[in-house]
Protein backbone atom coordinates (compact mmCIF):
# COMPACT_ATOMS: atom_id res chain seq x y z
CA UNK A 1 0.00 0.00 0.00
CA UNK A 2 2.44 2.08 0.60
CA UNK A 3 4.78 1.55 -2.61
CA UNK A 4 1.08 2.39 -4.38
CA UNK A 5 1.14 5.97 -2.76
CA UNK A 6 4.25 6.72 -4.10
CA UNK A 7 4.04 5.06 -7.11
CA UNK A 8 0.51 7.47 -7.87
CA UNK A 9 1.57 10.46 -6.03
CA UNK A 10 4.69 10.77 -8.41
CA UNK A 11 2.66 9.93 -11.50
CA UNK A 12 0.79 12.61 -11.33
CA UNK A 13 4.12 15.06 -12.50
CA UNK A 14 5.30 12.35 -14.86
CA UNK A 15 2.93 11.07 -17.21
CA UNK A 16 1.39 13.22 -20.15
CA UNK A 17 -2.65 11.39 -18.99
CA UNK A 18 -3.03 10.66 -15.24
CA UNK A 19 -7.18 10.46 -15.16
CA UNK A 20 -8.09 7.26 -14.79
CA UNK A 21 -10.61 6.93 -17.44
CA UNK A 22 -8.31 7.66 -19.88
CA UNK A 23 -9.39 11.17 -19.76
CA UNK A 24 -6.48 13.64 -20.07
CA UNK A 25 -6.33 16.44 -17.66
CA UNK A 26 -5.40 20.27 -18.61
CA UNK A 27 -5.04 23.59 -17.32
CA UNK A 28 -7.92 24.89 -19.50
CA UNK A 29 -11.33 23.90 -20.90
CA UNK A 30 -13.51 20.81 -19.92
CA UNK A 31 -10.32 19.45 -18.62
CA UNK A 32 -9.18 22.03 -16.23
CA UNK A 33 -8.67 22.63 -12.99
CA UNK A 34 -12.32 23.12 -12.16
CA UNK A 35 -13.20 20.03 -13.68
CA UNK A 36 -10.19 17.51 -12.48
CA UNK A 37 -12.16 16.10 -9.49
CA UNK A 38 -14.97 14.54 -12.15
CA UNK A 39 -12.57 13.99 -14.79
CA UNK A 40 -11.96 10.32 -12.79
CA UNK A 41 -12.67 8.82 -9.36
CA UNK A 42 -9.07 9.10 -8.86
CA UNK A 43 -9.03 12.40 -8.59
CA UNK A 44 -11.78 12.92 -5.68
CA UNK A 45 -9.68 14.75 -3.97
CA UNK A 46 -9.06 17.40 -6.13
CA UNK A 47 -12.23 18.73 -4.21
CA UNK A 48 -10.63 18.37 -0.73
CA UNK A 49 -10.23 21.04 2.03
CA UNK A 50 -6.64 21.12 1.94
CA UNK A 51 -5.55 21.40 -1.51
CA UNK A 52 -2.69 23.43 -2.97
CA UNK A 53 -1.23 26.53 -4.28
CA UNK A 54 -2.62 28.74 -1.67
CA UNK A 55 -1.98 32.43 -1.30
CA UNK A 56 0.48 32.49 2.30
CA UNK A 57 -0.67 35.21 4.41
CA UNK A 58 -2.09 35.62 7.82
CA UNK A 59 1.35 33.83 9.32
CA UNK A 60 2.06 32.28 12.51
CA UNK A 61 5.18 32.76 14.23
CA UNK A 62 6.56 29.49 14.62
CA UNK A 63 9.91 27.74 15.93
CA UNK A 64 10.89 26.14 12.26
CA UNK A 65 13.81 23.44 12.26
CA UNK A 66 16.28 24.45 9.52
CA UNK A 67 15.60 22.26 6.14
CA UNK A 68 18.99 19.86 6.05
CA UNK A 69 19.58 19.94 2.40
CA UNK A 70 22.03 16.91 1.52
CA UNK A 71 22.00 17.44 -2.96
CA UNK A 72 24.33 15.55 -4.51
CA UNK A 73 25.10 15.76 -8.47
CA UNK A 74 21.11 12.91 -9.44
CA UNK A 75 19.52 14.84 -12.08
CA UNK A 76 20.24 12.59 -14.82
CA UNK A 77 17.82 13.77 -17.40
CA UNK A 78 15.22 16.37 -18.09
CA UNK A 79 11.60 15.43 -19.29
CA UNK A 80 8.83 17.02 -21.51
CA UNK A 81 5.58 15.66 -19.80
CA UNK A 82 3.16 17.26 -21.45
CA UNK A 83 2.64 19.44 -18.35
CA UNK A 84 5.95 20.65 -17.24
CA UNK A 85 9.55 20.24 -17.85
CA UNK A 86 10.71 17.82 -15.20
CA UNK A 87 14.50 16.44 -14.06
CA UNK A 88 14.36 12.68 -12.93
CA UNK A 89 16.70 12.08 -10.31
CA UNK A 90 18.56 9.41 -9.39
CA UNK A 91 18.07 7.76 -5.85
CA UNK A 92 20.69 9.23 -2.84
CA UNK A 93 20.34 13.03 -2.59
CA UNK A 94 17.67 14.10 0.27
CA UNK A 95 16.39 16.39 2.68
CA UNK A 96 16.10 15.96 6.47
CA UNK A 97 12.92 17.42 8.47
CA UNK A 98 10.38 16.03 10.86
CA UNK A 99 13.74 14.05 12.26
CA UNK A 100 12.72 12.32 8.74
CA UNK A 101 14.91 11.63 5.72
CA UNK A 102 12.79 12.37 2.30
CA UNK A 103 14.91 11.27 -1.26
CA UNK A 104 14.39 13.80 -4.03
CA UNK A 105 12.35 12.13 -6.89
CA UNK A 106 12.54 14.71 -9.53
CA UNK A 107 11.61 19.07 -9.80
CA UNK A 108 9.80 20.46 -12.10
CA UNK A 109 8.54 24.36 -12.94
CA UNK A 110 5.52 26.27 -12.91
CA UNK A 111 4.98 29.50 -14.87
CA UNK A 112 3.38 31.72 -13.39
CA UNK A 113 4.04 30.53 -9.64
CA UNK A 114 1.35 28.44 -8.34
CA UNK A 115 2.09 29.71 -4.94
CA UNK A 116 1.51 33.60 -3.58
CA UNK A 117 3.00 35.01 -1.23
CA UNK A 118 0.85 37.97 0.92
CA UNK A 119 -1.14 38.29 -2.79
CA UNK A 120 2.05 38.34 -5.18
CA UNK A 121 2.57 36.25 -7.95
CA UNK A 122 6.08 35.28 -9.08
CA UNK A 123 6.82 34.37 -12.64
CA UNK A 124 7.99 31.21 -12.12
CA UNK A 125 8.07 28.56 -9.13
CA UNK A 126 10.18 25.24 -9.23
CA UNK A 127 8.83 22.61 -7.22
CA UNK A 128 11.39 19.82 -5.82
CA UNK A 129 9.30 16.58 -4.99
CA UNK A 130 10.26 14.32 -2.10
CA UNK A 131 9.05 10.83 -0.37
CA UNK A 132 10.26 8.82 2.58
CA UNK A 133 9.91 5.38 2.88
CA UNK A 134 6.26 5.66 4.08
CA UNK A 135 5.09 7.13 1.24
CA UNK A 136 4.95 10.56 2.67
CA UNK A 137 5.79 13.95 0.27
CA UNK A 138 7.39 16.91 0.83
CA UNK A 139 7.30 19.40 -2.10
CA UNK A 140 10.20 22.46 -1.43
CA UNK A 141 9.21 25.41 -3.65
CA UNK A 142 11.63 28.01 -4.32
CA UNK A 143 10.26 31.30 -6.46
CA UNK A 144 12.01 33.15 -9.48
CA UNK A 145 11.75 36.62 -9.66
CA UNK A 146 12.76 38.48 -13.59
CA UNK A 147 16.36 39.45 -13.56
CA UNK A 148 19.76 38.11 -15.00
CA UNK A 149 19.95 35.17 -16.72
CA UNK A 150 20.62 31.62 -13.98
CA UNK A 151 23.48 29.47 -15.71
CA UNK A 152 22.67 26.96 -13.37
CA UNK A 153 19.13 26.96 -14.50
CA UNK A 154 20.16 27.66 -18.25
CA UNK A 155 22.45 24.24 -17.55
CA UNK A 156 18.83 22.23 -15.78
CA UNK A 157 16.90 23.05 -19.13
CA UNK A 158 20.01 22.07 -21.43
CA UNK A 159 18.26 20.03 -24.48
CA UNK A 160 14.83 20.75 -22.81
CA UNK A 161 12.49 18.80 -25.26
CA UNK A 162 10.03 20.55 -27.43
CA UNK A 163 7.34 17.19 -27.67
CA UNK A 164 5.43 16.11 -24.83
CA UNK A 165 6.39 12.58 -24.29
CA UNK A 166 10.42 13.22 -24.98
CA UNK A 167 13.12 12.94 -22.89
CA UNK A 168 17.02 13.81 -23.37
CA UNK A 169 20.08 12.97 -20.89
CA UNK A 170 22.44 15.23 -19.03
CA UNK A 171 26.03 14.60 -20.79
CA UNK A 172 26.75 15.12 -16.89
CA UNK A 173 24.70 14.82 -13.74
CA UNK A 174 22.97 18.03 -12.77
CA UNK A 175 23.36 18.91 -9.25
CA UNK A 176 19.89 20.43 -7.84
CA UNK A 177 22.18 22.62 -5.14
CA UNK A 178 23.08 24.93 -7.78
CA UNK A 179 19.09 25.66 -8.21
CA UNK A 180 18.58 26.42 -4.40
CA UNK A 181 18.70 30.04 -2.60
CA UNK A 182 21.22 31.02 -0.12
CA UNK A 183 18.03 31.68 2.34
CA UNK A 184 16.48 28.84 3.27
CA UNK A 185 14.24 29.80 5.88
CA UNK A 186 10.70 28.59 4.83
CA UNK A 187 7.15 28.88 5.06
CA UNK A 188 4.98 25.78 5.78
CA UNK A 189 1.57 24.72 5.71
CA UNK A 190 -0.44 21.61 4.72
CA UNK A 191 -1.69 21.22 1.20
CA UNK A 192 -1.62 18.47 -1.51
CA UNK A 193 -0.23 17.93 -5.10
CA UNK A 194 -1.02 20.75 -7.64
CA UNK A 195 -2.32 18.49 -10.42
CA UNK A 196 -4.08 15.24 -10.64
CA UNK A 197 -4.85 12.90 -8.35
CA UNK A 198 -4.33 16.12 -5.90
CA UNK A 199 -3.20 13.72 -3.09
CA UNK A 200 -3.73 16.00 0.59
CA UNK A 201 -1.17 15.62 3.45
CA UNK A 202 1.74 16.57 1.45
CA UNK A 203 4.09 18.84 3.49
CA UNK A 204 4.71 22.18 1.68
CA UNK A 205 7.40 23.84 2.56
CA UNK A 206 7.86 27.48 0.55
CA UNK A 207 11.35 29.23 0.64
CA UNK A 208 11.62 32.97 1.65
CA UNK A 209 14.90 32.97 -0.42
CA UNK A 210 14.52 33.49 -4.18
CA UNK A 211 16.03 33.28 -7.29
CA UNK A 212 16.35 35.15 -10.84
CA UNK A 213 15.75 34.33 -13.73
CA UNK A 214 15.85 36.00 -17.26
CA UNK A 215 12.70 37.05 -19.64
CA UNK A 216 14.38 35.39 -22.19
CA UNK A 217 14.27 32.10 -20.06
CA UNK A 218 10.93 32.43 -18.61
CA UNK A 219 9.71 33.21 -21.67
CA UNK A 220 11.26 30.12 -23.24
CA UNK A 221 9.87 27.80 -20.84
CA UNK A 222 6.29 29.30 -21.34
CA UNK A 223 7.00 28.66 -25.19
CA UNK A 224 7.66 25.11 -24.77
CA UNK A 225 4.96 24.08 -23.17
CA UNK A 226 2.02 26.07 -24.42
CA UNK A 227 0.28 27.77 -21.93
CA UNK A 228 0.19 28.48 -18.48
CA UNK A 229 0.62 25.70 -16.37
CA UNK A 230 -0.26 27.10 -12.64
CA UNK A 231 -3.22 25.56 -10.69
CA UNK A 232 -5.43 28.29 -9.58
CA UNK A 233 -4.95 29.46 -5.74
CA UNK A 234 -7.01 27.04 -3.72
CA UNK A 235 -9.04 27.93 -0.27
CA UNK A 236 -6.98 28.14 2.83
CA UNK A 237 -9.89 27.16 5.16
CA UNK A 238 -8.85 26.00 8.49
CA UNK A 239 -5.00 25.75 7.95
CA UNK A 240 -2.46 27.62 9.23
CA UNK A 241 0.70 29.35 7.37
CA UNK A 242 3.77 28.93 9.79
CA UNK A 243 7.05 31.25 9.42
């Protein structure tokens, strides 16, 4: 059961069609966000309580153990899926919180951020996914504000494919520490995935730190993939934002 939750929770980033009717999902039309929870049982809980992006604001002051970030050099190829651009990672680079170890699985991006933060959007948001051996996810998100060009980012998105479906190996492994800010304080709240199946009681944990990124770049990734690919801000309800 608990291989399963993994095994659905990360297909949800890495297939092109996660409904399980066969029905693709999309950011727009009959098969957008509004419609993913009856686009296939699978997806009930698209229309949960405690879904994600949300809009942080209203925070609580709150004793936050520092994120141990232990990267190594895993991203061993970068992924058109339909949805995003995505690097797979190889097993052995992690993060430590909750006295828990989490393995990276892969990052992708979002343009514009799926996240706010006290009402602003960014232009772009990467999202690093990670599980434990429970089956338990903890999505980092780290926000790119319009400014210089990021060689390490420029390096991420090296041979980024133009065809959902395609994929195309690093020459050399891609170390995800080049693609993290120097401030890693964080926000935190309770949420879920931002696309299909929407699985809640994933730990979110939002970076104050940020990044830059080019027009040029941005602007590239948008052109790749087609449209916007951000999952509209979703109801806070009863949670709370921690700082």
């Amino acid at each position: 059961m608990k291989k399963t939750l993994i095994t659905l929770c990360i297909a949800s980033v890495s297939t092109i069609a996660s409904a399980g009717t066969g029905t693709q999902w999309g950011y727009s039309g009959h098969s957008g966000p509004e419609n993913w929870a009856q686009l296939s049982a699978d997806n009930f809980a698209c229309s949960g309580s405690n879904q994600s992006p949300v809009n942080l604001t209203g925070f609580i002051e709150a004793n936050l153990t520092p994120i141990e970030f232990n990267y190594k050099s895993g991203g061993h190829e970068v992924f058109n899926n339909g949805h995003t651009i995505q690097v797979n990672y190889s097993p052995g680079s992690r993060i430590n919180i909750d006295e828990q170890a989490f393995e990276l699985k892969q990052f992708h991006f979002h343009a514009p951020s799926e996240n706010h933060i006290n009402g602003s959007s960014f232009p772009l948001e990467a999202h690093y996914v990670h599980a434990n051996d429970q089956g338990q996810l903890v999505v980092v998100a780290v926000m790119f504000k319009e400014g210089k060009e990021n060689k390490p980012l420029k390096g991420a998105w090296l041979g980024m494919p133009k065809v959902a479906g395609e994929k195309a190996s690093y020459a050399s492994s891609f170390n995800a520490n080049k693609l993290l800010p120097d401030n890693k304080d964080y926000y935190r709240f309770n949420g879920s995935l931002t696309t299909p199946p929407c699985s809640e009681g994933v730990r979110w944990l939002v970076l104050k730190g940020s990044l830059e990124a080019s027009q040029e770049q941005i602007s590239h990734f948008t052109d790749v993939i087609g449209f916007a690919n951000n999952r509209p801000l979703q109801p806070i309800n009863a949670r709370t934002i921690l700082q």
